[in-house]
Protein backbone atom coordinates (compact mmCIF):
# COMPACT_ATOMS: atom_id res chain seq x y z
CA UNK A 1 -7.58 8.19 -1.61
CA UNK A 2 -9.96 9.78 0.70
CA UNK A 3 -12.43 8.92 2.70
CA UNK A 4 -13.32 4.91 3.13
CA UNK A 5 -11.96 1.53 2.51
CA UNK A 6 -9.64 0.68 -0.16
CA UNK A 7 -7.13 -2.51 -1.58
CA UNK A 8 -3.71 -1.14 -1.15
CA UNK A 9 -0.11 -2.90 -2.35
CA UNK A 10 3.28 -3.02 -0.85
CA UNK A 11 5.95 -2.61 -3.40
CA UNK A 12 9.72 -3.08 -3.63
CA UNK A 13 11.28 -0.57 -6.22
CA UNK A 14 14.28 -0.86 -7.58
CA UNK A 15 16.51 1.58 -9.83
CA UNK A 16 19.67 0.81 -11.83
CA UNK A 17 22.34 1.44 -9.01
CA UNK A 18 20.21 2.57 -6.51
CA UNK A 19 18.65 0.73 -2.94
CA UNK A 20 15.58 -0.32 -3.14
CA UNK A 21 12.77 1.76 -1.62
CA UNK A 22 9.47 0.37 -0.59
CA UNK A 23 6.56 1.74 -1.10
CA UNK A 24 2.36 1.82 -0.40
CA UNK A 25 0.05 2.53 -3.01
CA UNK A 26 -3.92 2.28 -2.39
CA UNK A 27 -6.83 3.32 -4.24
CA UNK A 28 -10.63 3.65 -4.35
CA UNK A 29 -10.74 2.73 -7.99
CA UNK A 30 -9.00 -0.66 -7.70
CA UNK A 31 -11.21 -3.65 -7.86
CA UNK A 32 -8.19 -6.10 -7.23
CA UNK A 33 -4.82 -5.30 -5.62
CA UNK A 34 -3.60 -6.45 -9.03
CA UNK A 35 -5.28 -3.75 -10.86
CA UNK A 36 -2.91 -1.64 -8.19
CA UNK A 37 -0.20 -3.74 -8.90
CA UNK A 38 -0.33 -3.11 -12.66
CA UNK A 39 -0.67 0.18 -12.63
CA UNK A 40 1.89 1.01 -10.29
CA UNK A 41 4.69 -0.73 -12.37
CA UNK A 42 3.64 0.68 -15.75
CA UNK A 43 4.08 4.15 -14.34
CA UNK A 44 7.61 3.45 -12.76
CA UNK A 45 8.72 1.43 -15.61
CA UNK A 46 8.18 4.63 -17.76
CA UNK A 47 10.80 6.12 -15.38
CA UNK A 48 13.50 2.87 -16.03
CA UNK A 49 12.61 1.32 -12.66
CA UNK A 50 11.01 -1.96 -11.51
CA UNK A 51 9.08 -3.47 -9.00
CA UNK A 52 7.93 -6.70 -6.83
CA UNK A 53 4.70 -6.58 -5.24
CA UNK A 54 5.67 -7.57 -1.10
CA UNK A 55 1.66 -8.08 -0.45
CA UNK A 56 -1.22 -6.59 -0.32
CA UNK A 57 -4.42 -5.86 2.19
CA UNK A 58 -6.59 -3.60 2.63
CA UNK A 59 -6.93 0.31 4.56
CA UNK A 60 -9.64 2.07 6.11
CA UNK A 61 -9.28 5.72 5.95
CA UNK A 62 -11.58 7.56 8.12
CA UNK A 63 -10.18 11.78 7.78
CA UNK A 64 -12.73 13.43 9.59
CA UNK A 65 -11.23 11.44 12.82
CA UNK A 66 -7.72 11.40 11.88
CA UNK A 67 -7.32 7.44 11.71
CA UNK A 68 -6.34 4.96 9.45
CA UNK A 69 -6.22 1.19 10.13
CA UNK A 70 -4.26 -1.41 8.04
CA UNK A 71 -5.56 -5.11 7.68
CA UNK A 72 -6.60 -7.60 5.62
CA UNK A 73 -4.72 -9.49 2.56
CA UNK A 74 -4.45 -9.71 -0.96
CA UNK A 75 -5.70 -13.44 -2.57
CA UNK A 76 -2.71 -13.09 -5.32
CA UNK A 77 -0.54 -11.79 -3.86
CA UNK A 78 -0.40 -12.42 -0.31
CA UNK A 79 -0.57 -10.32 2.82
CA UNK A 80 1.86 -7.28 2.94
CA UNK A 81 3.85 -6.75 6.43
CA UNK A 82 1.20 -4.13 7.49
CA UNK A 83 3.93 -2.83 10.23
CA UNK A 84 6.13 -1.94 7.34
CA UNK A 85 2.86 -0.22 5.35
CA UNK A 86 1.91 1.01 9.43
CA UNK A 87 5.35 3.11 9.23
CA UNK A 88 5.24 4.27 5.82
CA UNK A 89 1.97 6.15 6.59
CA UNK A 90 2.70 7.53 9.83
CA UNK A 91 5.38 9.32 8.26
CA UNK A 92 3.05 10.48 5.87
CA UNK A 93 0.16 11.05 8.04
CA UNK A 94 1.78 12.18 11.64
CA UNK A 95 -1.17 13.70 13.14
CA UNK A 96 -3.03 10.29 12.64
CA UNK A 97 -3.73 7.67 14.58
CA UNK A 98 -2.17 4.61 12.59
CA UNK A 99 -3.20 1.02 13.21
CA UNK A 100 -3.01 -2.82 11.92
CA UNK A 101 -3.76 -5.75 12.32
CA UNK A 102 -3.70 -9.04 10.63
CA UNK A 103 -7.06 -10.09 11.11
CA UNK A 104 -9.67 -9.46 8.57
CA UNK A 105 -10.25 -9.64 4.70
C-alpha cells in the first residue's frame, strides 16, 4: 500500500515440483496479519499452490521520502525475519532507503 503504517506477512509458497519462493504481502486494509494471512492463501490456492505464514510485523511506508522501515511482530503468528522481508523490498524498491529492526509492536 501507500503511504503509512501497515501489518505485513512473510510467506513460504510452495508449487507442485517447484522451490519454494518467499514472499511479503502488507496492506492498509488488514486489521490482523491473519486477515493477510487468509487472504493471501485463498488467492494462491486458486492457482494450485500453498503456503506457511514465516511471521509477521509491521512496515512504515513513508513515499514522499523514499523510506520504508520494517519492525514489529505478529501476536499469532510470530515475528517474520525482517532481514529476509528487508531484502525482498529493496529489490522491489531500489531507490529506497530500507530499514528494520526488531524492536517495536
Amino acid at each position: 500500500d501507500g503511504d503509512g503504517v501497515f501489518k505485513y506477512v512473510l510467506v513460504r509458497v510452495r508449487g507442485a515440483g517447484a522451490p519454494a519462493k518467499d514472499v511479503v504481502r502488507g496492506h492498509g486494509w488488514a486489521e490482523y496479519h491473519a486477515d493477510l494471512f487468509e487472504r493471501t492463501a485463498e488467492e494462491l490456492a486458486q492457482h494450485g499452490l500453498s503456503c506457511e505464514c514465516l511471521g509477521g510485523g509491521r512496515v512504515s511506508h513513508r513515499p514522499e521520502e523514499k523510506k520504508i522501515h520494517v519492525y514489529g511482530y505478529s501476536v499469532g503468528f510470530g515475528r517474520a525475519d525482517h532481514a529476509v522481508t528487508t531484502e525482498k523490498l529493496k529489490a522491489e524498491y531500489p531507490d529506497y532507503e530500507v530499514t528494520w529492526a526488531d524492536e517495536g509492536y
